[in-house]
C-alpha atoms as a PDB file:
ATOM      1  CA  UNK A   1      -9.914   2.979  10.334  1.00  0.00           C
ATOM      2  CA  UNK A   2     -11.648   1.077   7.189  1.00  0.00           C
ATOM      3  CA  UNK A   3     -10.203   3.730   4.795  1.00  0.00           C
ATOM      4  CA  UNK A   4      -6.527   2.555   6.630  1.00  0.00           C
ATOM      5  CA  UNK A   5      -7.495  -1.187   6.159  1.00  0.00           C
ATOM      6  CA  UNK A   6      -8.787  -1.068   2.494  1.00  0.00           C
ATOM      7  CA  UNK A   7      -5.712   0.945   1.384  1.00  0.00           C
ATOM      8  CA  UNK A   8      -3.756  -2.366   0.288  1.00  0.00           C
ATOM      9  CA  UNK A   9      -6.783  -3.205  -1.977  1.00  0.00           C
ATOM     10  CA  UNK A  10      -7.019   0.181  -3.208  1.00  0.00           C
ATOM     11  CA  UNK A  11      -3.235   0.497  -4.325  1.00  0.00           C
ATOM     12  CA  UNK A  12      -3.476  -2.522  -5.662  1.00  0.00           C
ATOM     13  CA  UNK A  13      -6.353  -1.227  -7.990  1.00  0.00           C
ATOM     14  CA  UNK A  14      -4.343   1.946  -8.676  1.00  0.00           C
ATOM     15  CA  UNK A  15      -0.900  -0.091  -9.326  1.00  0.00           C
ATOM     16  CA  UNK A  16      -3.248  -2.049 -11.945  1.00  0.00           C
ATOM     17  CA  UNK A  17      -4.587   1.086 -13.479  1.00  0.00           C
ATOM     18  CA  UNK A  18      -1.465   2.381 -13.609  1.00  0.00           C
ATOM     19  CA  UNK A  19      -0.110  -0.711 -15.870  1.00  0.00           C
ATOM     20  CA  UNK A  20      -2.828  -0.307 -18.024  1.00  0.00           C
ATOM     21  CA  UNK A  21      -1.571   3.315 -19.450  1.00  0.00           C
ATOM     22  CA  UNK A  22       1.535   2.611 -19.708  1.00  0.00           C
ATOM     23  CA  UNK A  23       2.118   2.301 -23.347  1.00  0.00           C
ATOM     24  CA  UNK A  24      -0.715   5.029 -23.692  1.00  0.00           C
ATOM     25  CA  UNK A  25       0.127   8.819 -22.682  1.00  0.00           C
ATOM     26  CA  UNK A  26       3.003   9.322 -20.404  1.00  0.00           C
ATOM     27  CA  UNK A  27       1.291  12.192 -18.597  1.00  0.00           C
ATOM     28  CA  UNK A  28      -1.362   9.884 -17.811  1.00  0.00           C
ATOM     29  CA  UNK A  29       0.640   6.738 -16.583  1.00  0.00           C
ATOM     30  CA  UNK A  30       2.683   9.038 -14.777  1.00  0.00           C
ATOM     31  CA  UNK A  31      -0.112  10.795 -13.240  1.00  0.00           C
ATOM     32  CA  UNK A  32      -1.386   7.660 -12.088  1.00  0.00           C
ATOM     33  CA  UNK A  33       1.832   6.311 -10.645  1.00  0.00           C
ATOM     34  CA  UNK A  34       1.891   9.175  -8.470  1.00  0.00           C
ATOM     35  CA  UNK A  35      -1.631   9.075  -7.266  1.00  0.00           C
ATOM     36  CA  UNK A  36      -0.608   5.630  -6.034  1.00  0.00           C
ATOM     37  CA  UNK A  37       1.445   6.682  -3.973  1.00  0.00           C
ATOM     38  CA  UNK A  38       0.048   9.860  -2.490  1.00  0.00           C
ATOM     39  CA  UNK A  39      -3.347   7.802  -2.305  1.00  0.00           C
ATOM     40  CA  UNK A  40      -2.004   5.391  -0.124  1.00  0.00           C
ATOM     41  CA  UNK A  41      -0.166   7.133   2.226  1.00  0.00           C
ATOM     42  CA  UNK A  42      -3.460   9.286   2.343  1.00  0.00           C
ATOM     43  CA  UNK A  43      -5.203   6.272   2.534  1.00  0.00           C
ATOM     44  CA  UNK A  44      -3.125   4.967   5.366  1.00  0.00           C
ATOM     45  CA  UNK A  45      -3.159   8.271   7.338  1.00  0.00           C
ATOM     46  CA  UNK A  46      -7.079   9.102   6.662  1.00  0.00           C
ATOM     47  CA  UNK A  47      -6.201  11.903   5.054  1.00  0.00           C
ATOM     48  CA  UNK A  48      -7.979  13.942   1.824  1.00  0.00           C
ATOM     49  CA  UNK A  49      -8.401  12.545  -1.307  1.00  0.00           C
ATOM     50  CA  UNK A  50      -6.272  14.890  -3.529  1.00  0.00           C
ATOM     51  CA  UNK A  51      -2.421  14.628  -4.586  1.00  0.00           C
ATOM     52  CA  UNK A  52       0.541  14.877  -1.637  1.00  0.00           C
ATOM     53  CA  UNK A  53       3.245  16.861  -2.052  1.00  0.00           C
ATOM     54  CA  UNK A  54       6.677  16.260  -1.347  1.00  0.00           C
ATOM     55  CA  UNK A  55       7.067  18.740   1.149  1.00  0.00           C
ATOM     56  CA  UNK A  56       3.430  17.524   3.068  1.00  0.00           C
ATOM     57  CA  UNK A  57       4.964  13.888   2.968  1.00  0.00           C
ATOM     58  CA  UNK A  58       8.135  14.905   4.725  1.00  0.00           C
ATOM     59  CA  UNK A  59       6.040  16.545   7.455  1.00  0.00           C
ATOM     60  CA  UNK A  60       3.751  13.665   7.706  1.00  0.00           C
ATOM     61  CA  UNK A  61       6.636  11.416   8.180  1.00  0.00           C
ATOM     62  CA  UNK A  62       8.253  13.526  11.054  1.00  0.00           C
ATOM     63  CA  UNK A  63       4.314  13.853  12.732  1.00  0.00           C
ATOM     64  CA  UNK A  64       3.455  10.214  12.530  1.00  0.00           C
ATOM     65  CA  UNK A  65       7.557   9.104  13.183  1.00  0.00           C
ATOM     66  CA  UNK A  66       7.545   7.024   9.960  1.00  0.00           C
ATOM     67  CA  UNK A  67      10.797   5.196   8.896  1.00  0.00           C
ATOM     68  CA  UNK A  68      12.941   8.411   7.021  1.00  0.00           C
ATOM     69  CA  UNK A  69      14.853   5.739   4.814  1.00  0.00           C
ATOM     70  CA  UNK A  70      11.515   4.479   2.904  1.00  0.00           C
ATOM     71  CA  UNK A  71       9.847   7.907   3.014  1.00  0.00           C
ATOM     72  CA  UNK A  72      13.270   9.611   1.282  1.00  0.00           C
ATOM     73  CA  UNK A  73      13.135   6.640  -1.394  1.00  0.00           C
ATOM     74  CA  UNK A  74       9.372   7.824  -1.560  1.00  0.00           C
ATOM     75  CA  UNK A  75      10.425  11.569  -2.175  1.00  0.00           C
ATOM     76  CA  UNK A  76      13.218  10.931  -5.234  1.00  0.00           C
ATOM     77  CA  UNK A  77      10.496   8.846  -6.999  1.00  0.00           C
ATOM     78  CA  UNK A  78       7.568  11.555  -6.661  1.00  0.00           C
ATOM     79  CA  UNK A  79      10.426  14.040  -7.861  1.00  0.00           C
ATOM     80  CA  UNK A  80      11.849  11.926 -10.831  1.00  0.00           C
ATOM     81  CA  UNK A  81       8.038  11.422 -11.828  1.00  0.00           C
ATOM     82  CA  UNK A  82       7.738  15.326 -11.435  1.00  0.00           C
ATOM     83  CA  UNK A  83      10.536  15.883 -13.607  1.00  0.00           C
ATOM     84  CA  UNK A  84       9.473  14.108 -16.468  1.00  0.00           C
ATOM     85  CA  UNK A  85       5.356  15.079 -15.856  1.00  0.00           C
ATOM     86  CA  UNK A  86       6.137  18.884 -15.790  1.00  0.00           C
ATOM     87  CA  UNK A  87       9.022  19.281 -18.164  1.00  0.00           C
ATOM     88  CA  UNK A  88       7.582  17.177 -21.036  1.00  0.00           C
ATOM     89  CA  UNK A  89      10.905  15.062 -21.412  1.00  0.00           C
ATOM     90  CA  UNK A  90       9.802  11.935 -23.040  1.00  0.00           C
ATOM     91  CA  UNK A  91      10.244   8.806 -20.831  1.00  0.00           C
ATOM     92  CA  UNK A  92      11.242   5.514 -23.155  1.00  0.00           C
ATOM     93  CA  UNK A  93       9.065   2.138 -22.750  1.00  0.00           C
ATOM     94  CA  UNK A  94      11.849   0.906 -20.969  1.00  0.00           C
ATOM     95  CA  UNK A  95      12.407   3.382 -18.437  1.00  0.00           C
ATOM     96  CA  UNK A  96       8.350   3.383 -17.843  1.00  0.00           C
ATOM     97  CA  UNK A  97       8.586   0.110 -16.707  1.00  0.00           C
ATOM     98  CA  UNK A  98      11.531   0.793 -14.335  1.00  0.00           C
ATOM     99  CA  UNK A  99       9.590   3.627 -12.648  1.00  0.00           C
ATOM    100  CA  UNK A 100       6.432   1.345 -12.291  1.00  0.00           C
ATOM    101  CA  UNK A 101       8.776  -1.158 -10.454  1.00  0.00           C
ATOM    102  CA  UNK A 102      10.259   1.516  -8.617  1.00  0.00           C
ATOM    103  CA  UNK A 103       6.980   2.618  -7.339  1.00  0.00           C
ATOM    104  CA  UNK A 104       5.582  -1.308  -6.676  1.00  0.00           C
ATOM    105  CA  UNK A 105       8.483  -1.731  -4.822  1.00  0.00           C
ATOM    106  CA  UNK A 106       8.085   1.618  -2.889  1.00  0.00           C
ATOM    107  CA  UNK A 107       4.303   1.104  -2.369  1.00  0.00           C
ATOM    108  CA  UNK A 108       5.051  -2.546  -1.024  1.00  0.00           C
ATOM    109  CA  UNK A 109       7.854  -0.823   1.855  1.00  0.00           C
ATOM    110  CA  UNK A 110       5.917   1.808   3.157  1.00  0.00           C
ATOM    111  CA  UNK A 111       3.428  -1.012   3.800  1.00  0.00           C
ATOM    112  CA  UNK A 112       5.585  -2.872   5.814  1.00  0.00           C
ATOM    113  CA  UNK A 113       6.697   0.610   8.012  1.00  0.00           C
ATOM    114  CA  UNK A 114       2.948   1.856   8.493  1.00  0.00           C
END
């Protein structure tokens, strides 16, 4: 029950960490952008510490009846991040600050559905 209520605080943190790399290495900002969101939904769900999957968030969402719309918005954005983590395309400045929006804005629904 604490971890649930200090998991605003703690994305916040990780959203601010997040910022900080992102002119530095993309597999880093990226990286960190993702453990936002898999740390808050973990957070929210007192769940383990380590990365969610796509496929674990789906079944979370179906166990705990979470709003599908937000969760599917979730689940391009992990998988767009994936894409550009694991294949080594480079992601411009611009487009860097589009996913970091993307994932605010993501981070800031879920909170509203949990």
């Amino acid at each position: 029950l604490l971890r649930a209520r200090s998991a605003k605080g703690l994305k916040n943190k990780r959203l601010k960490y997040a910022r900080q790399l992102l002119e530095d290495d993309q597999q880093k900002y990226l990286q960190a952008l993702n453990v936002s969101i898999s740390g808050y939904i973990s957070d929210k769900l007192n769940l383990g510490n380590a990365e969610l999957t796509t496929v674990e968030i789906q079944k979370l969402v179906k166990e705990h009846q979470l709003d599908e719309t937000v969760f599917n918005n979730v689940i391009e954005l992990l998988e767009e991040m994936d894409r550009y983590r694991f294949t080594g395309i480079d992601l411009p400045k611009e487009n860097r600050n589009i996913l970091f929006d993307k994932t605010s804005d993501s981070l800031n629904r879920m909170g509203k559905v949990f």
